[in-house]
N, C-alpha and C. Protein backbone atom coordinates (compact mmCIF):
# COMPACT_ATOMS: atom_id res chain seq x y z
N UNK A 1 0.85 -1.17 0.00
CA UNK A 1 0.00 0.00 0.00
C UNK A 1 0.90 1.24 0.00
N UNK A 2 0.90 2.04 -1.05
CA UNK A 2 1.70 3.43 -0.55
C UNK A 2 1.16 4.78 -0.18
N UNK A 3 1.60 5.32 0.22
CA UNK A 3 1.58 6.29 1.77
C UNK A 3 0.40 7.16 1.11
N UNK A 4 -0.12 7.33 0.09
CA UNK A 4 -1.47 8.23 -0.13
C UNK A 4 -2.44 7.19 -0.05
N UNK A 5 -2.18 5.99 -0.16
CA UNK A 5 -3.40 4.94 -0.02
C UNK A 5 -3.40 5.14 1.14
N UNK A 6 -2.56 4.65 2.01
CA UNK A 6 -2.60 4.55 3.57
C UNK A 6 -3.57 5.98 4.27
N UNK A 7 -3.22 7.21 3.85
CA UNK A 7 -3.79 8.50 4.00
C UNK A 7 -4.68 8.43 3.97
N UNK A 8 -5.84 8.06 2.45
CA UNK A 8 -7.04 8.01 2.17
C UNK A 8 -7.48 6.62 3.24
N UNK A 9 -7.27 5.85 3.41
CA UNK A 9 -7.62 5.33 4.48
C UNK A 9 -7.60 5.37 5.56
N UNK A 10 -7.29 5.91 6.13
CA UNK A 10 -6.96 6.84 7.23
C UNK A 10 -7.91 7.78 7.48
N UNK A 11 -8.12 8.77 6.25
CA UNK A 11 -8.82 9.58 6.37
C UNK A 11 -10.44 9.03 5.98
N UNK A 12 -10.92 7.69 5.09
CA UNK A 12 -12.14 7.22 5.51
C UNK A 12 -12.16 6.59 6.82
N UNK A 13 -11.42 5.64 7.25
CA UNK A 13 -11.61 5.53 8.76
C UNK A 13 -12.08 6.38 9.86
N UNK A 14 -11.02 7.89 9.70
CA UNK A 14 -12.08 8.86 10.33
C UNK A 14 -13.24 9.37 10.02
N UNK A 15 -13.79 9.51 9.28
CA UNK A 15 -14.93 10.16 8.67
C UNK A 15 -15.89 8.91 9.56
N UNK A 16 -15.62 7.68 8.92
CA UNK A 16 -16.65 6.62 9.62
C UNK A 16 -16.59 6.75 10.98
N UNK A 17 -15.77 6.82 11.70
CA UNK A 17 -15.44 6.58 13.47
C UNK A 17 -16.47 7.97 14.01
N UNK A 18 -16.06 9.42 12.84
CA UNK A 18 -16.77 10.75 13.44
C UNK A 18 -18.38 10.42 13.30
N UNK A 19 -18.74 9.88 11.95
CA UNK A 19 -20.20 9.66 11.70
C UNK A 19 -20.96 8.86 12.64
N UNK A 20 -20.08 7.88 12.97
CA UNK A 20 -20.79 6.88 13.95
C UNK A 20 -20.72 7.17 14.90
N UNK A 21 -20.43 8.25 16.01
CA UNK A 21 -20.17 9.05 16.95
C UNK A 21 -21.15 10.65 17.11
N UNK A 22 -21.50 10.81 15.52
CA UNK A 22 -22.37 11.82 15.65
C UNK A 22 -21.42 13.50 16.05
N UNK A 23 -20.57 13.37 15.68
CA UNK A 23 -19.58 14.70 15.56
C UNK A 23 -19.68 15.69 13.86
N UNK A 24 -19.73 16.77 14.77
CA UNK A 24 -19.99 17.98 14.40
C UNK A 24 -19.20 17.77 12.58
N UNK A 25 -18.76 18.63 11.95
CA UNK A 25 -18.93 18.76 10.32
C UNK A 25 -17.47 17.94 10.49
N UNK A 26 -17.04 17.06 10.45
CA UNK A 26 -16.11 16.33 10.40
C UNK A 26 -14.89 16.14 9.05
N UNK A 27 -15.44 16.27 8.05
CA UNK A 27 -15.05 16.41 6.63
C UNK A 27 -14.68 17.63 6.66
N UNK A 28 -14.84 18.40 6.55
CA UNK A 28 -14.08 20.45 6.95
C UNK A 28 -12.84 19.70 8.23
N UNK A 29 -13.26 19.10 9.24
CA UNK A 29 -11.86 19.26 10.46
C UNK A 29 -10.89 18.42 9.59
N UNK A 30 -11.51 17.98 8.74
CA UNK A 30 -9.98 16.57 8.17
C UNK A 30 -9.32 17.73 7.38
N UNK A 31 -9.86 18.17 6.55
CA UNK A 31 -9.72 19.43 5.54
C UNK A 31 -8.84 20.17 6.25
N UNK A 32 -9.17 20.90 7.37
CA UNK A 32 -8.58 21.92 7.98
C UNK A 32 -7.41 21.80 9.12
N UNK A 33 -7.40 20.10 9.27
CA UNK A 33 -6.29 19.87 9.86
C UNK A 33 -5.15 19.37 8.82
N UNK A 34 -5.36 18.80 7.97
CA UNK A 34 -4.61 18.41 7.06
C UNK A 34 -3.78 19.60 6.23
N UNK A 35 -4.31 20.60 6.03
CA UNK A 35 -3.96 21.67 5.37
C UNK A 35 -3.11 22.40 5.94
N UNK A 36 -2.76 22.58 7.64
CA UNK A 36 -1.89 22.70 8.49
C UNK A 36 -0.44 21.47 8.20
N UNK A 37 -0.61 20.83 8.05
CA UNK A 37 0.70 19.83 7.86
C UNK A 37 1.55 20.54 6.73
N UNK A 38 1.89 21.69 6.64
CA UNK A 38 2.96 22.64 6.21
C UNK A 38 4.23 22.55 7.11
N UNK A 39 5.27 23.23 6.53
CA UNK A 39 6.92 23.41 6.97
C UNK A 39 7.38 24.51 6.50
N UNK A 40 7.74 25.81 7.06
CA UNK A 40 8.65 26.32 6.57
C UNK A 40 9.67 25.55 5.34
N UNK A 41 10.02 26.29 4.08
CA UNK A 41 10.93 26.46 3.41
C UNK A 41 11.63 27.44 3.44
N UNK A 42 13.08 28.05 3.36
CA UNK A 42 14.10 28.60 3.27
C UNK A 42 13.95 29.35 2.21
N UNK A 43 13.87 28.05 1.47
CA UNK A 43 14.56 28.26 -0.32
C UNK A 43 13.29 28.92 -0.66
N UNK A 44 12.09 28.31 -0.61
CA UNK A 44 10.80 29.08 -1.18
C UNK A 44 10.36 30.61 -0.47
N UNK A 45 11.00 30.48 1.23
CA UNK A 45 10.50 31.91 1.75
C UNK A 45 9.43 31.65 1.89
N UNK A 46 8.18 30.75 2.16
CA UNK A 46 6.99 30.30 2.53
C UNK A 46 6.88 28.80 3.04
N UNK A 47 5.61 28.50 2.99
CA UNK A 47 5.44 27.11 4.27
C UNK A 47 4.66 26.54 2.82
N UNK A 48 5.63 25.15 2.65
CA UNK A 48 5.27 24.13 1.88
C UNK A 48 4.46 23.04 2.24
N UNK A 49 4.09 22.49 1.83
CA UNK A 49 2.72 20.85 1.81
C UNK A 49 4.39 19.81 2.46
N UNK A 50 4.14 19.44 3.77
CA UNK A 50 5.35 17.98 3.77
C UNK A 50 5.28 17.19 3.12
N UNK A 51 5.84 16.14 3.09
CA UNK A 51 5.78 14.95 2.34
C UNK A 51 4.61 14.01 2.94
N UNK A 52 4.71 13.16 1.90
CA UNK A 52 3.02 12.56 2.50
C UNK A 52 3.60 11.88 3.73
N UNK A 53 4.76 11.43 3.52
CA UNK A 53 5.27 10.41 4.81
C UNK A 53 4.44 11.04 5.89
N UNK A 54 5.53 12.41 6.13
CA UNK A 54 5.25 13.06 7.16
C UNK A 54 4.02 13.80 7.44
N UNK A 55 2.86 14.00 6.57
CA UNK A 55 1.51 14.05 6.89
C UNK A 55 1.07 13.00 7.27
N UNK A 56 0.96 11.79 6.95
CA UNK A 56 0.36 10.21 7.37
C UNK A 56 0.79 10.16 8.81
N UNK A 57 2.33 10.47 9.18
CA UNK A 57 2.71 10.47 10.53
C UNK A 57 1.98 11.46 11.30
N UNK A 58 1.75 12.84 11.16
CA UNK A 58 1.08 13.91 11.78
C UNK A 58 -0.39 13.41 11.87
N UNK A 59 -1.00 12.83 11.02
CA UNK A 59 -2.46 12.62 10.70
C UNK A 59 -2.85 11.27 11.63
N UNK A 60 -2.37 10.50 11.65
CA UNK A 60 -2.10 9.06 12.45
C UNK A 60 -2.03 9.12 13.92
N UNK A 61 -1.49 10.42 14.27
CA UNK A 61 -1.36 10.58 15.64
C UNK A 61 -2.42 11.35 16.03
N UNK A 62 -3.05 12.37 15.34
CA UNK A 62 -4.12 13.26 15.33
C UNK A 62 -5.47 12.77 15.11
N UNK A 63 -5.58 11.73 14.43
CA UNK A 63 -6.43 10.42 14.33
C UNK A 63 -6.99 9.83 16.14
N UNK A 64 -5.51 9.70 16.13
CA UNK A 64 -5.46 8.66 17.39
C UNK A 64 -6.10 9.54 19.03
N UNK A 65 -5.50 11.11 18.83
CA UNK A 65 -5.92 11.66 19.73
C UNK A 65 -7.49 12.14 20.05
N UNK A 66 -8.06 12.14 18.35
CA UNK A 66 -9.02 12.42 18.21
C UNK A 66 -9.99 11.49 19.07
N UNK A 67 -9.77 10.15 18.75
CA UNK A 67 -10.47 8.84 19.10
C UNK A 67 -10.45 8.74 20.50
N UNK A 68 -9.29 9.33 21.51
CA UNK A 68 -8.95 9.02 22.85
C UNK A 68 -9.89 10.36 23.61
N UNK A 69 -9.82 11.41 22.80
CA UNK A 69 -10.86 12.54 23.46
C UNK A 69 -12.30 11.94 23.25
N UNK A 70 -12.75 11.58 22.19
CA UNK A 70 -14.22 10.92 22.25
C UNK A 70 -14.47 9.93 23.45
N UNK A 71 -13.66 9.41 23.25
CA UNK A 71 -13.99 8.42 24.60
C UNK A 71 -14.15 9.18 25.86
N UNK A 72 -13.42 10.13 26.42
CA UNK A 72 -13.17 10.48 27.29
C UNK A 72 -14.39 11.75 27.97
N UNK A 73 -15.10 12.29 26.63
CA UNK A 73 -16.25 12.60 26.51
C UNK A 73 -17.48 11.94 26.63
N UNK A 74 -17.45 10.76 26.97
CA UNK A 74 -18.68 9.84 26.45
C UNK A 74 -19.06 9.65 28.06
């Protein structure tokens, strides 16, 4: 599987976990957290898209925290 498959799965996994939980516009928070997974560049003088690696890693953990606050709400 490579790392944008893994992503998109990732990112339907959440969508299903938020729907079945009944959370607020969920598709905009994936959107709007994902779009944050920027880096400063030097060379460009602005904040670039990371590599997917390192979005899947950021997203995976943000996933995970997401899932541990629901619970903790319930």
């Amino acid at each position: 599987m490579t790392v944008l498959q893994s992503l998109d799965k990732l990112k339907i996994s959440y969508i299903k976990f938020m729907e079945k939980n009944d959370y607020g516009d969920f598709g905009y928070v994936w959107w709007d957290r994902i779009k944050d997974c920027q880096k400063w560049c030097n060379k460009e003088n602005t904040y670039v898209q990371m590599s997917d690696s390192q979005t899947l890693k950021i997203m995976r953990n943000w996933v995970k925290e997401q899932k541990q606050i629901s619970k903790t709400n319930i």
